[in-house]
PDB file of N, CA and C in Angstrom:
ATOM      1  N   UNK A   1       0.849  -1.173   0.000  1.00  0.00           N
ATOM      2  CA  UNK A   1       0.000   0.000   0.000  1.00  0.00           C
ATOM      3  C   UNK A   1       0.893   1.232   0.000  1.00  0.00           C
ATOM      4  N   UNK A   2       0.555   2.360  -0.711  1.00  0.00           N
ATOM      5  CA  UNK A   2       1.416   3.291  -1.225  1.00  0.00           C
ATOM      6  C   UNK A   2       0.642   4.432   0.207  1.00  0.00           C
ATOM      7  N   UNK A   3       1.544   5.003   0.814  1.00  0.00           N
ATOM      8  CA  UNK A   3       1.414   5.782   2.113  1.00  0.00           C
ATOM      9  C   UNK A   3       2.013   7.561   1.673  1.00  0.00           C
ATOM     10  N   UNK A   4       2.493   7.254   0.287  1.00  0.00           N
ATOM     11  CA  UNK A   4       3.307   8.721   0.123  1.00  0.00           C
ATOM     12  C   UNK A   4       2.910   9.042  -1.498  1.00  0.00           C
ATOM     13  N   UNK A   5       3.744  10.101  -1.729  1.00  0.00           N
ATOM     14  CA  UNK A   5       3.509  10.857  -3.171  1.00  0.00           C
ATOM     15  C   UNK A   5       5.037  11.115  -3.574  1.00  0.00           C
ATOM     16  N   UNK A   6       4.999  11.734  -5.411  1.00  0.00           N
ATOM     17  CA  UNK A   6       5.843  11.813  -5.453  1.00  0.00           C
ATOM     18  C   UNK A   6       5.831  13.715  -6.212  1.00  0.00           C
ATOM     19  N   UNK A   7       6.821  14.333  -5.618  1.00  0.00           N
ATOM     20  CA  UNK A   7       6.840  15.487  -6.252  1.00  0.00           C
ATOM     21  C   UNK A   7       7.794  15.780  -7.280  1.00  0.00           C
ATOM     22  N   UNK A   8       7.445  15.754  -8.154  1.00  0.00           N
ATOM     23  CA  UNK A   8       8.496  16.372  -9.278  1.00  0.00           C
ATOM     24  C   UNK A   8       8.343  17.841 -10.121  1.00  0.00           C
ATOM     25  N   UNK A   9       9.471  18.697 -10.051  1.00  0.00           N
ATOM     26  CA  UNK A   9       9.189  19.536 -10.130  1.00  0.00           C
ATOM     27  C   UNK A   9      10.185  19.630 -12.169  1.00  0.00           C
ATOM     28  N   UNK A  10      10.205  20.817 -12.478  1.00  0.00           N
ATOM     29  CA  UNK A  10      10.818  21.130 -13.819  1.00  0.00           C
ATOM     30  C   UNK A  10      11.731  20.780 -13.900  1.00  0.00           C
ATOM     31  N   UNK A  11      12.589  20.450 -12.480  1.00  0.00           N
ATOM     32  CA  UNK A  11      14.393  20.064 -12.662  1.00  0.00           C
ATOM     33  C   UNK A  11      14.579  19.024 -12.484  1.00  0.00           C
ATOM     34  N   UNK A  12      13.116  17.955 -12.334  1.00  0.00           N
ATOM     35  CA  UNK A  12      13.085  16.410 -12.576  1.00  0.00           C
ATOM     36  C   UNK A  12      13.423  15.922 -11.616  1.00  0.00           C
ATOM     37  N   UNK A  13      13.906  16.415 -10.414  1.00  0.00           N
ATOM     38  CA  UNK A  13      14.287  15.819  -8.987  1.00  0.00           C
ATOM     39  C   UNK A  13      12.647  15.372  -8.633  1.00  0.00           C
ATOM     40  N   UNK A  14      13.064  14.011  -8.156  1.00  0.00           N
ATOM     41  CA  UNK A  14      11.627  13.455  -6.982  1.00  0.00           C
ATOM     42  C   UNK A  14      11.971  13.315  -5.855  1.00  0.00           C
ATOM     43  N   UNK A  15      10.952  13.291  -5.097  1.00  0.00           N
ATOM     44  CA  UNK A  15      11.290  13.039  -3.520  1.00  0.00           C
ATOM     45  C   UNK A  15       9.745  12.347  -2.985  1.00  0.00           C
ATOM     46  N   UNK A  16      10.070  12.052  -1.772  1.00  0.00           N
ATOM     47  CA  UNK A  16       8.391  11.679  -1.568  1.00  0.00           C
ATOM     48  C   UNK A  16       8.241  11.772   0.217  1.00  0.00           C
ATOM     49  N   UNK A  17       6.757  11.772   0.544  1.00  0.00           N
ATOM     50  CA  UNK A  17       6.402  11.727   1.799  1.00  0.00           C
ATOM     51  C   UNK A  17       5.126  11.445   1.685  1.00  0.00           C
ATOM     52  N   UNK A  18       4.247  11.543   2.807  1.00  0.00           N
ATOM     53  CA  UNK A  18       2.853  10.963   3.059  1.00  0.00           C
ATOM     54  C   UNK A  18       1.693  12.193   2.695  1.00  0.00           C
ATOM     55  N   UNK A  19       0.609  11.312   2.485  1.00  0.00           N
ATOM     56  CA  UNK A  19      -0.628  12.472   2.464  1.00  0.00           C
ATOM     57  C   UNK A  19      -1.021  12.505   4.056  1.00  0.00           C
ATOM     58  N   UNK A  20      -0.960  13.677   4.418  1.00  0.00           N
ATOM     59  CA  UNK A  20      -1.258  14.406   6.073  1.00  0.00           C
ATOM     60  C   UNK A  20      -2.860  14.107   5.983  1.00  0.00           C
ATOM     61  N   UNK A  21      -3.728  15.090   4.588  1.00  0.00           N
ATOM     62  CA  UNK A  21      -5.003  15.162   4.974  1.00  0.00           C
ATOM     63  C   UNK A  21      -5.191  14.722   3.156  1.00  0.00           C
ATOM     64  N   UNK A  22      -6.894  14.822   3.529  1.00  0.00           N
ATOM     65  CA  UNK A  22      -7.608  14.496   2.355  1.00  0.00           C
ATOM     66  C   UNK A  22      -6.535  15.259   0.889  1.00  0.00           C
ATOM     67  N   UNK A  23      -6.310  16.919   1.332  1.00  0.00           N
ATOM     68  CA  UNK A  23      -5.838  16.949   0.360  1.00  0.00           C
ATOM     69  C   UNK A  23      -4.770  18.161   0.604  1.00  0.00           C
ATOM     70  N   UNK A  24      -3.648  17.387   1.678  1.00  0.00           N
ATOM     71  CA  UNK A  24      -2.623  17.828   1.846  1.00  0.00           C
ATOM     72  C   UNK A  24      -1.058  16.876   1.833  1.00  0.00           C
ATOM     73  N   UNK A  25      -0.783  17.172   1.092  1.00  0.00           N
ATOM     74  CA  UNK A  25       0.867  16.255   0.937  1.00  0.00           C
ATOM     75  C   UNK A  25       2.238  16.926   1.810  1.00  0.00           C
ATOM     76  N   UNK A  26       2.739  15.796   2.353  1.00  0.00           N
ATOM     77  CA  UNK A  26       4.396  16.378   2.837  1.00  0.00           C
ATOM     78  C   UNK A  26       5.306  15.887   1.800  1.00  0.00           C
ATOM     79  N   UNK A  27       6.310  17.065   1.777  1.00  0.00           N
ATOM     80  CA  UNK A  27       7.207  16.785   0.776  1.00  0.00           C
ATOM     81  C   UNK A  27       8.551  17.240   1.323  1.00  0.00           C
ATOM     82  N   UNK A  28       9.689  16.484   1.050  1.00  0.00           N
ATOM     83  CA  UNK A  28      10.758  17.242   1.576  1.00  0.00           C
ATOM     84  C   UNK A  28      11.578  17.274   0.132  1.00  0.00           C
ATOM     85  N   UNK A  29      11.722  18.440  -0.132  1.00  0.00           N
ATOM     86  CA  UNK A  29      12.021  19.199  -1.285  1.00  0.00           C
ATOM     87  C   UNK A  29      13.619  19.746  -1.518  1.00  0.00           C
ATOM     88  N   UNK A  30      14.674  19.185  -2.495  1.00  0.00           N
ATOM     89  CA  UNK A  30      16.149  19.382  -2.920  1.00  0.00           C
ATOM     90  C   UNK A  30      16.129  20.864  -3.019  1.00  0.00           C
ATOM     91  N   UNK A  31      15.057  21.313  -4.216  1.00  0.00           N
ATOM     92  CA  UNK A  31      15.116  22.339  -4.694  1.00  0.00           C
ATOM     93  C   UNK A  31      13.753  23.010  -4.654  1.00  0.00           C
ATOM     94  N   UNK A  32      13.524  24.580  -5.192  1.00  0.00           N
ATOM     95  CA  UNK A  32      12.076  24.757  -5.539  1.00  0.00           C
ATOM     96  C   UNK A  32      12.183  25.219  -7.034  1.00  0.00           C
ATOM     97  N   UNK A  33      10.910  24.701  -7.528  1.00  0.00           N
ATOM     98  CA  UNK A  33      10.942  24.984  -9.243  1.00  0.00           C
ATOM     99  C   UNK A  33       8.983  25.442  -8.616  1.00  0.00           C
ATOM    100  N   UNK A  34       8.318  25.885 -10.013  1.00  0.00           N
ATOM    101  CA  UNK A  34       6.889  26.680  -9.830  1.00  0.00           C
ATOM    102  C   UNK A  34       6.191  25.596  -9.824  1.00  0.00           C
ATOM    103  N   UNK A  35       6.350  24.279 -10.416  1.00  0.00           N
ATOM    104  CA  UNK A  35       5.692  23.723 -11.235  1.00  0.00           C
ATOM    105  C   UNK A  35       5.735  21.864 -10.632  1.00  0.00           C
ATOM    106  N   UNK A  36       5.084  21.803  -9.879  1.00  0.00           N
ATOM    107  CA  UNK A  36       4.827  19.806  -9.390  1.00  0.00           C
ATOM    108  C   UNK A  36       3.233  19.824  -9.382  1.00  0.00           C
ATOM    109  N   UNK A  37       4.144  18.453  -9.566  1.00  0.00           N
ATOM    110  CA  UNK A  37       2.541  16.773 -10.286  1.00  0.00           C
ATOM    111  C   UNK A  37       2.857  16.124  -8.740  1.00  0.00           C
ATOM    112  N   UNK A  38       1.909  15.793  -7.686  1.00  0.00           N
ATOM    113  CA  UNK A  38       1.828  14.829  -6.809  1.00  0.00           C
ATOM    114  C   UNK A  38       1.341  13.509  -7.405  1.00  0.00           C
ATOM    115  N   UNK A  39       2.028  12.555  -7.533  1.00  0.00           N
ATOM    116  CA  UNK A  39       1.379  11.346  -7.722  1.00  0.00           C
ATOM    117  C   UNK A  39       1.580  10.192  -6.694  1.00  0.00           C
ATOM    118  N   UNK A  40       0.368  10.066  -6.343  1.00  0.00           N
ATOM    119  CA  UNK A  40      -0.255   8.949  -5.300  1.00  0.00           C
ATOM    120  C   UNK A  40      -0.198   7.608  -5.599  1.00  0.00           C
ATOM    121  N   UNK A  41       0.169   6.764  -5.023  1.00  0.00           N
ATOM    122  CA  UNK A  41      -0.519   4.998  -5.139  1.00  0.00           C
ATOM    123  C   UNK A  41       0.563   4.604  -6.578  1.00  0.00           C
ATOM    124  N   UNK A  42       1.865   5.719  -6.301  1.00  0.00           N
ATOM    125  CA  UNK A  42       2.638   4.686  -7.423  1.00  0.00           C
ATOM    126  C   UNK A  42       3.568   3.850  -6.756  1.00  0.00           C
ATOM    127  N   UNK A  43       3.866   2.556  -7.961  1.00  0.00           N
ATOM    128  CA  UNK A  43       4.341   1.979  -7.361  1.00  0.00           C
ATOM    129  C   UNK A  43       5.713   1.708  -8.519  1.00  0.00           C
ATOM    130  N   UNK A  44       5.551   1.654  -9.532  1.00  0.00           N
ATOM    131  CA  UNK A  44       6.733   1.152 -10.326  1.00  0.00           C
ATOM    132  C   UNK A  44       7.127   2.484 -11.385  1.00  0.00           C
ATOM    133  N   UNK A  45       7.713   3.711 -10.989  1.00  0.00           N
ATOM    134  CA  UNK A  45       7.994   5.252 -11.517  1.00  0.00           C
ATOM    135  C   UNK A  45       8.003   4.646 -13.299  1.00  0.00           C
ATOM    136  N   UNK A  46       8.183   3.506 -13.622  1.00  0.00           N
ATOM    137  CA  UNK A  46       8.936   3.378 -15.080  1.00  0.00           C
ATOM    138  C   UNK A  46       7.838   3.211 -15.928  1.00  0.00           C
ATOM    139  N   UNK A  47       6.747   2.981 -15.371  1.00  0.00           N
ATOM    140  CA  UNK A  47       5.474   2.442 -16.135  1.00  0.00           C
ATOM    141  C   UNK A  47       4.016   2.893 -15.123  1.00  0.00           C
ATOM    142  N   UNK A  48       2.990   3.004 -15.729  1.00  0.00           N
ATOM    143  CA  UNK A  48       1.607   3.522 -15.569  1.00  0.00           C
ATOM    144  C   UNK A  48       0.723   2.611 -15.308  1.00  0.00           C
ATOM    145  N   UNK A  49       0.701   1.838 -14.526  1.00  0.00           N
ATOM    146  CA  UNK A  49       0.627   0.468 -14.455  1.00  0.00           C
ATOM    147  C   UNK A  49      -1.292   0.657 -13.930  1.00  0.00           C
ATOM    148  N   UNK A  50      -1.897   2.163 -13.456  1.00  0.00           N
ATOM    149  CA  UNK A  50      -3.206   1.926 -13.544  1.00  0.00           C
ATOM    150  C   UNK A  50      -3.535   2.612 -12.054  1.00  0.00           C
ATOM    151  N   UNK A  51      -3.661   2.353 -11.041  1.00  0.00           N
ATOM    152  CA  UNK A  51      -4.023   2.818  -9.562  1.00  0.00           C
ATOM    153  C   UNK A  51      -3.127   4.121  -9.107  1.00  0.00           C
ATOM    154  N   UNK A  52      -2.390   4.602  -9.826  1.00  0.00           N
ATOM    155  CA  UNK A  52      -1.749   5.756  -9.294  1.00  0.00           C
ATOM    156  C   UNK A  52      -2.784   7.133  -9.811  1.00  0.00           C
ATOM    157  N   UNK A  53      -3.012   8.211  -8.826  1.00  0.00           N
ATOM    158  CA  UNK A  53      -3.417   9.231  -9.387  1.00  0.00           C
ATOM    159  C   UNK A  53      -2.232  10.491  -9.181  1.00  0.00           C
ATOM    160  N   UNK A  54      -2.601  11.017 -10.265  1.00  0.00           N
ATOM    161  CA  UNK A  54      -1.637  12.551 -10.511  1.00  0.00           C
ATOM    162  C   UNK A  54      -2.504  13.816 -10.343  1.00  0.00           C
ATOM    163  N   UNK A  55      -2.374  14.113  -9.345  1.00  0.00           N
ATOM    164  CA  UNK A  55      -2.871  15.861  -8.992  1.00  0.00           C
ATOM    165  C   UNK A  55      -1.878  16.716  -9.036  1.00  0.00           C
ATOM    166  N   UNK A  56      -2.232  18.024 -10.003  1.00  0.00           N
ATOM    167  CA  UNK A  56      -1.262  19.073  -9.963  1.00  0.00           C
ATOM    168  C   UNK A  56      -1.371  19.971  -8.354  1.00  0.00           C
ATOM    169  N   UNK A  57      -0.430  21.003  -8.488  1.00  0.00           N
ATOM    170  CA  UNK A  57      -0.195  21.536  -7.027  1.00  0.00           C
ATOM    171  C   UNK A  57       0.410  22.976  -7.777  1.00  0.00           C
ATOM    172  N   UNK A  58      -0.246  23.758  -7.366  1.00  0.00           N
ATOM    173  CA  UNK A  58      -0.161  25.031  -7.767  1.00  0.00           C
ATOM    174  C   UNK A  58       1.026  25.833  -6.860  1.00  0.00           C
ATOM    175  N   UNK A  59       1.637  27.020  -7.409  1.00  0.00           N
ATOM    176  CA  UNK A  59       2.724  27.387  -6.660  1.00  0.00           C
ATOM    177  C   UNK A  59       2.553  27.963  -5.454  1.00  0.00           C
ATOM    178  N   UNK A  60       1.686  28.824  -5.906  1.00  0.00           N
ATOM    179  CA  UNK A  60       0.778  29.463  -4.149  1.00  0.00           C
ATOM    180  C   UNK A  60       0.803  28.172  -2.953  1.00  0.00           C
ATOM    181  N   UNK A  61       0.566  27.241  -3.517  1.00  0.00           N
ATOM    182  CA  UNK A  61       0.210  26.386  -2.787  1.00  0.00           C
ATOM    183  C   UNK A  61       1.430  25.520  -2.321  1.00  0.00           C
ATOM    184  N   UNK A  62       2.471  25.648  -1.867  1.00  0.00           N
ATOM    185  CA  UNK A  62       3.868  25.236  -1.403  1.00  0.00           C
ATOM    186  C   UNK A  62       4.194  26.137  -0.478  1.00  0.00           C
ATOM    187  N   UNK A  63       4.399  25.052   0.669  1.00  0.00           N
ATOM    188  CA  UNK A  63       4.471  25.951   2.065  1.00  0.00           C
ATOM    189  C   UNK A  63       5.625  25.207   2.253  1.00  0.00           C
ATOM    190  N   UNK A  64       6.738  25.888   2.476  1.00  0.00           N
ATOM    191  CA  UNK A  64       8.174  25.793   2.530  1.00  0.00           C
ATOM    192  C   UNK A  64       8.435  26.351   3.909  1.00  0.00           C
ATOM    193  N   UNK A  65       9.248  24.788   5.044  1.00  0.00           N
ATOM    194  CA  UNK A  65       9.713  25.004   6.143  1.00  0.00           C
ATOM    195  C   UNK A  65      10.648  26.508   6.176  1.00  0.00           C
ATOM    196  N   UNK A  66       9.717  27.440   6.513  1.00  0.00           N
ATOM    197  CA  UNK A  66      10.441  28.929   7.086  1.00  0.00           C
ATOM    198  C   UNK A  66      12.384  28.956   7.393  1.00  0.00           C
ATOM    199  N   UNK A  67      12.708  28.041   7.605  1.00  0.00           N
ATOM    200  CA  UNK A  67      14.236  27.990   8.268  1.00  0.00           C
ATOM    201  C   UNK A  67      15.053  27.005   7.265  1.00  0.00           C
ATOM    202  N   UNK A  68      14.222  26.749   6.211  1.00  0.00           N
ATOM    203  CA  UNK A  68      14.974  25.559   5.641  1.00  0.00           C
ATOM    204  C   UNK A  68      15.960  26.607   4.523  1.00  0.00           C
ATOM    205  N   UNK A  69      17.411  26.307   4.118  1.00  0.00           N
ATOM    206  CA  UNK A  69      18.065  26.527   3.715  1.00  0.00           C
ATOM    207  C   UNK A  69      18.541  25.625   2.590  1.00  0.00           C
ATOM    208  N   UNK A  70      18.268  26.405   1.440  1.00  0.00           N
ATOM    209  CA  UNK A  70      18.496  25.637  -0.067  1.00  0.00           C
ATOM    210  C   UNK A  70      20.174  25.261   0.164  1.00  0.00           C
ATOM    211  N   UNK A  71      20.880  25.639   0.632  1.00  0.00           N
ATOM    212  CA  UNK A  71      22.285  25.887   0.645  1.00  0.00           C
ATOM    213  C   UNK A  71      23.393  24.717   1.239  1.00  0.00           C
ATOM    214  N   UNK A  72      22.519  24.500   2.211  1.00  0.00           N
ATOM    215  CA  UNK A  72      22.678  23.542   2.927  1.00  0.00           C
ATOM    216  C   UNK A  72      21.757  22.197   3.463  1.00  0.00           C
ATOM    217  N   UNK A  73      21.672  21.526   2.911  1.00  0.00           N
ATOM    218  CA  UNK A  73      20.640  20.485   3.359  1.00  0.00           C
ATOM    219  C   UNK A  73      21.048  19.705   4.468  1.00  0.00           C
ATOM    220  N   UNK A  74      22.401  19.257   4.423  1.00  0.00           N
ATOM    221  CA  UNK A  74      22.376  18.923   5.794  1.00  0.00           C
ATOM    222  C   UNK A  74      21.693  19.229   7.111  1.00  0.00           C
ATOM    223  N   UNK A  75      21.889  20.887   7.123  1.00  0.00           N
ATOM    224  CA  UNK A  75      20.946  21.457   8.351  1.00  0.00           C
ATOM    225  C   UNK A  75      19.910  21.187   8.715  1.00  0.00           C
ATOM    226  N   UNK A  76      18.845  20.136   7.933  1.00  0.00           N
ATOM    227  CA  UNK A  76      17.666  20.070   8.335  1.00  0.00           C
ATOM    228  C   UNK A  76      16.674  20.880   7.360  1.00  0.00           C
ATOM    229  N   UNK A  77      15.335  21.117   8.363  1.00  0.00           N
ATOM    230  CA  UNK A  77      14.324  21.391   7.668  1.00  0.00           C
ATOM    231  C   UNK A  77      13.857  21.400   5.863  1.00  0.00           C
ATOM    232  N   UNK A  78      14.333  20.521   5.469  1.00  0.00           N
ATOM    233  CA  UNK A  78      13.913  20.565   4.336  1.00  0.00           C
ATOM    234  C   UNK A  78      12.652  19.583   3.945  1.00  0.00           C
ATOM    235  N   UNK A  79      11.694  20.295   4.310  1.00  0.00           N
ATOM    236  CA  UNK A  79       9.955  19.889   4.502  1.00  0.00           C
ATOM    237  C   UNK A  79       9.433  21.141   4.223  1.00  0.00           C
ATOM    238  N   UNK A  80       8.035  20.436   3.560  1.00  0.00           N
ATOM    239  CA  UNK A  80       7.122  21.790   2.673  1.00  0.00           C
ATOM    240  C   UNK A  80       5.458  20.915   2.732  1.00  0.00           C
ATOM    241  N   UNK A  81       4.738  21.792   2.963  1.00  0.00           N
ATOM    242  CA  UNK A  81       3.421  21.182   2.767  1.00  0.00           C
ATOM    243  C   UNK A  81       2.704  21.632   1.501  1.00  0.00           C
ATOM    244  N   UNK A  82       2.091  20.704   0.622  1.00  0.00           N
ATOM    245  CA  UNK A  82       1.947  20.816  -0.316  1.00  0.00           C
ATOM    246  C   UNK A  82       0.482  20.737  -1.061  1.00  0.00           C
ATOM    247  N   UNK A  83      -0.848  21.525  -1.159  1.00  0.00           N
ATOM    248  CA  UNK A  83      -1.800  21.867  -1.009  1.00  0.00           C
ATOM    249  C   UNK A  83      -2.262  21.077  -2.201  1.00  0.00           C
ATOM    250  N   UNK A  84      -2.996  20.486  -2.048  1.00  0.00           N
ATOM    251  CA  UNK A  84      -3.440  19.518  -3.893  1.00  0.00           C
ATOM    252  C   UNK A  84      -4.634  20.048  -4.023  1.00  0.00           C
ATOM    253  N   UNK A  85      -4.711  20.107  -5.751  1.00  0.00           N
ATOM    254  CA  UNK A  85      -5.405  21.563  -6.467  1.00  0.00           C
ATOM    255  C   UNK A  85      -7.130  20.297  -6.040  1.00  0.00           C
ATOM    256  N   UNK A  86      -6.817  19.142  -5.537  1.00  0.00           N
ATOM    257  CA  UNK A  86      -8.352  18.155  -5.434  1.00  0.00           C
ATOM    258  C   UNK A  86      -8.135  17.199  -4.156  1.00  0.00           C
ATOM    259  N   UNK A  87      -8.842  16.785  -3.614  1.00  0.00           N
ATOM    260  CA  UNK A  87      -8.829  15.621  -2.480  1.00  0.00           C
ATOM    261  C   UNK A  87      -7.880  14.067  -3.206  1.00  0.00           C
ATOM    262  N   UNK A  88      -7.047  14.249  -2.346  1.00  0.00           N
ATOM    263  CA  UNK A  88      -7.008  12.401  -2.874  1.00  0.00           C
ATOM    264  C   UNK A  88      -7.834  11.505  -2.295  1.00  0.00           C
ATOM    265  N   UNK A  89      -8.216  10.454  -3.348  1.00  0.00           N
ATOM    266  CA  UNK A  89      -8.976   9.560  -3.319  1.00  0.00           C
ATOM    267  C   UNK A  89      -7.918   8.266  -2.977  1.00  0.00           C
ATOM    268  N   UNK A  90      -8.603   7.922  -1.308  1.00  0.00           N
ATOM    269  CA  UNK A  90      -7.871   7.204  -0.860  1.00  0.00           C
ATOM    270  C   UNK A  90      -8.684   5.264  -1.089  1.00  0.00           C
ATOM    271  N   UNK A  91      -7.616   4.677  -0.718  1.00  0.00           N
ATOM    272  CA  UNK A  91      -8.290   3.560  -1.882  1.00  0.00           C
ATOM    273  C   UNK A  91      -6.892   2.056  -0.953  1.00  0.00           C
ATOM    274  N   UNK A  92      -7.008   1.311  -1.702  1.00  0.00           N
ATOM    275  CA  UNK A  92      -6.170   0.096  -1.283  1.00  0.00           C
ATOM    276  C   UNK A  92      -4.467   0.861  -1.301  1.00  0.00           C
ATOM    277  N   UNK A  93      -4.688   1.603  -2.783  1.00  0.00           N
ATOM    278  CA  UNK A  93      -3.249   2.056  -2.898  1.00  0.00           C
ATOM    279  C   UNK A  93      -2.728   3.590  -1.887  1.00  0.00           C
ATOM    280  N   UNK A  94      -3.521   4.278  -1.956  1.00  0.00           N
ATOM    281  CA  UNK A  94      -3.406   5.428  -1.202  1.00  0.00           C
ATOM    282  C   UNK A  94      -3.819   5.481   0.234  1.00  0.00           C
ATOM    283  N   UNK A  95      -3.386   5.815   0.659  1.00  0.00           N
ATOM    284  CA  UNK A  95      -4.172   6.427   2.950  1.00  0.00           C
ATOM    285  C   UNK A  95      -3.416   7.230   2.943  1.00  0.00           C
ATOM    286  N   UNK A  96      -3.791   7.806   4.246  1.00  0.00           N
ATOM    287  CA  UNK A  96      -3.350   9.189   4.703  1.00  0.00           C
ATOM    288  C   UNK A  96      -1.716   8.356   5.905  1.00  0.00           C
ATOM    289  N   UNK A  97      -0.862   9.213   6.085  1.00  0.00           N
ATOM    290  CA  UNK A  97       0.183   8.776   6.932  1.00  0.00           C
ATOM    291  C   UNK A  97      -0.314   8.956   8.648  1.00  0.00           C
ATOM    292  N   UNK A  98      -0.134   8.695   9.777  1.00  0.00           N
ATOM    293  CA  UNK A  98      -1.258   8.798  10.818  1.00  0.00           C
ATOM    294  C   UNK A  98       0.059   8.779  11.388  1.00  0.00           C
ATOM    295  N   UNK A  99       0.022   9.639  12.730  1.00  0.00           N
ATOM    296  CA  UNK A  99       0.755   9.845  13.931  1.00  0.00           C
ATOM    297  C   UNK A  99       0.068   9.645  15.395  1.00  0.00           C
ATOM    298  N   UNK A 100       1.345   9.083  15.701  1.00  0.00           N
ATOM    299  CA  UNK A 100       0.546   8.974  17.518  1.00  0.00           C
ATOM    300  C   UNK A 100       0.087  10.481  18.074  1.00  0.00           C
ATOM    301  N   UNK A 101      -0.540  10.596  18.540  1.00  0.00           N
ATOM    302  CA  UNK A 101      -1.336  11.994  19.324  1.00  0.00           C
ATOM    303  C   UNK A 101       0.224  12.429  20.337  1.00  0.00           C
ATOM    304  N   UNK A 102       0.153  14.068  19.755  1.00  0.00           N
ATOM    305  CA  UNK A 102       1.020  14.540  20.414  1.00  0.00           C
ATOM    306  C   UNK A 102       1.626  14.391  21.642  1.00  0.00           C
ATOM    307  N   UNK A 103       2.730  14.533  22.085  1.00  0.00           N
ATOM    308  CA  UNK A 103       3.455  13.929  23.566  1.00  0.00           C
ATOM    309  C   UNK A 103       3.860  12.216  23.849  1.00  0.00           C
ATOM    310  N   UNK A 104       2.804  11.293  22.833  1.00  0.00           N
ATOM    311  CA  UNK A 104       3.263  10.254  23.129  1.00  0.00           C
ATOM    312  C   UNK A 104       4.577   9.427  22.665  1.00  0.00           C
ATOM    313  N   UNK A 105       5.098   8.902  23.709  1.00  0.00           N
ATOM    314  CA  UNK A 105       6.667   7.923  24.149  1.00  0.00           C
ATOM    315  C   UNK A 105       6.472   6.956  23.546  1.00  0.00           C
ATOM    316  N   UNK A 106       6.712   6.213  22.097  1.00  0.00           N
ATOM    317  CA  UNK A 106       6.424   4.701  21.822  1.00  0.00           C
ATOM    318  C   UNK A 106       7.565   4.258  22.431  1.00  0.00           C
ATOM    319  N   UNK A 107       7.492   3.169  23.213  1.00  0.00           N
ATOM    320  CA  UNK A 107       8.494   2.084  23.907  1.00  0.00           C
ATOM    321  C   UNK A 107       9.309   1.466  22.860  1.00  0.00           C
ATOM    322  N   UNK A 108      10.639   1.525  22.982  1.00  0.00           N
ATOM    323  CA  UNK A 108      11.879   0.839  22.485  1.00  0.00           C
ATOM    324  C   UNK A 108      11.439  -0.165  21.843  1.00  0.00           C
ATOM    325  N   UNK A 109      11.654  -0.432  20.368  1.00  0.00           N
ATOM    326  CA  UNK A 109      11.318  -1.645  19.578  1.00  0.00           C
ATOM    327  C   UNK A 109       9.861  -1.275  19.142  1.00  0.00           C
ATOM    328  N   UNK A 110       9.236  -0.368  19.089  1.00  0.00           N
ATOM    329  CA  UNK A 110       8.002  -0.401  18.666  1.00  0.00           C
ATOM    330  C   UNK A 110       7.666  -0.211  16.984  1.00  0.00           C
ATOM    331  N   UNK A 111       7.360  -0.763  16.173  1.00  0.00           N
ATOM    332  CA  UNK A 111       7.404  -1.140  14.622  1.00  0.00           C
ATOM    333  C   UNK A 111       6.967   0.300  14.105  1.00  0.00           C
ATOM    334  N   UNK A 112       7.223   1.114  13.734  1.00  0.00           N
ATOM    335  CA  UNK A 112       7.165   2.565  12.623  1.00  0.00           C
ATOM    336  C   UNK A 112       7.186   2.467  11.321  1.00  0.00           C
ATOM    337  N   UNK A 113       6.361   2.566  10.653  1.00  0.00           N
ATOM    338  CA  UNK A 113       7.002   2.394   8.929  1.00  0.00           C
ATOM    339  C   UNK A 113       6.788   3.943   8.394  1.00  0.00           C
ATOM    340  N   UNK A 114       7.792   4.158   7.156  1.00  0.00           N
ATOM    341  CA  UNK A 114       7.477   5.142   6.596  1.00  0.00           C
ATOM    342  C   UNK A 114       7.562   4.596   5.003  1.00  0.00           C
ATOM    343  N   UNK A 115       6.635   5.497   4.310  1.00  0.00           N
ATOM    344  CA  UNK A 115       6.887   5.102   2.768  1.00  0.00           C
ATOM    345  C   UNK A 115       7.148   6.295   1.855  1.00  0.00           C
ATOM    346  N   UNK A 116       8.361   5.914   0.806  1.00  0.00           N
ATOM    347  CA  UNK A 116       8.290   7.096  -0.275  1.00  0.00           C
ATOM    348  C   UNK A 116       9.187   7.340  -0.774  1.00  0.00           C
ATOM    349  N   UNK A 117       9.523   8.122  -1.544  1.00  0.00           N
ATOM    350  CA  UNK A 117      11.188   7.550  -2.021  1.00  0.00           C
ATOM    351  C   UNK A 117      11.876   9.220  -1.851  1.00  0.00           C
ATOM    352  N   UNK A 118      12.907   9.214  -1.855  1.00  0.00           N
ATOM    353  CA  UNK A 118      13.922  10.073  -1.453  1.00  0.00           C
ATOM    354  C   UNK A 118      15.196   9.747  -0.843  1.00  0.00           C
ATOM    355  N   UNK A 119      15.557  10.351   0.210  1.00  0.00           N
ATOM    356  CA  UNK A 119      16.541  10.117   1.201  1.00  0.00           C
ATOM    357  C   UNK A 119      16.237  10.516   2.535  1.00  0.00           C
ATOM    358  N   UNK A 120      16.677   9.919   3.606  1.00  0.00           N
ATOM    359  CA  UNK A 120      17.038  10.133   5.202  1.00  0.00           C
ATOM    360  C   UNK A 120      18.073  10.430   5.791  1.00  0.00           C
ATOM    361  N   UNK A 121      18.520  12.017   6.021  1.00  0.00           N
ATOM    362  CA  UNK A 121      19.450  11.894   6.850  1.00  0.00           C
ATOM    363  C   UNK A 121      19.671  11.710   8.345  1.00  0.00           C
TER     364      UNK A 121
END
């Protein structure tokens, strides 16, 4: 089950993170260009294989971590919330990413998954 999206912008870099809400995406973003396609519920980038949807994302609509520094990525914050121009339609391939309710301690060894493609530093 596909838990994330993928943003690609004009300079062809992808990255990916989860849908937050019906029709809000996280993205942690190399660069900024005007112009990304979110696509949901993919699974194989090389082929169109049918269950993935593509919503555009308008530029207004890229909310870029305030402190994040193009310059340096190491430093962190490189996260942006990303407003989709329609709701995703969540389905076998798509859900929303879900967090424990603020303040809570998961105990040592407790199973976390994340999905999406990019990198972790």
């Amino acid at each position: 089950m596909a838990v994330g999206g993928v943003c690609g912008g004009s300079s062809g870099r992808r990255t990916g993170g989860p849908i937050s809400w019906g029709q809000w995406a996280r993205c942690l973003l190399g660069s900024s260009t005007l112009t990304y396609e979110v696509v949901l519920g993919e699974y194989d980038m090389s082929s169109a294989e049918g269950p993935e949807q593509r919503i555009p994302v308008a530029a207004d609509d890229i909310f870029v971590h305030p402190k994040w520094n193009r310059f340096c990525a190491a430093c962190g914050n490189d996260i942006a919330l990303l407003k989709l121009r329609r709701n995703a339609v969540l389905n076998d391939y798509v859900q929303t990413g879900r967090l424990p309710p603020a303040g809570t301690v998961l105990p040592n060894g407790y199973p976390c998954y994340l999905s999406g493609w990019g990198r972790l530093i």
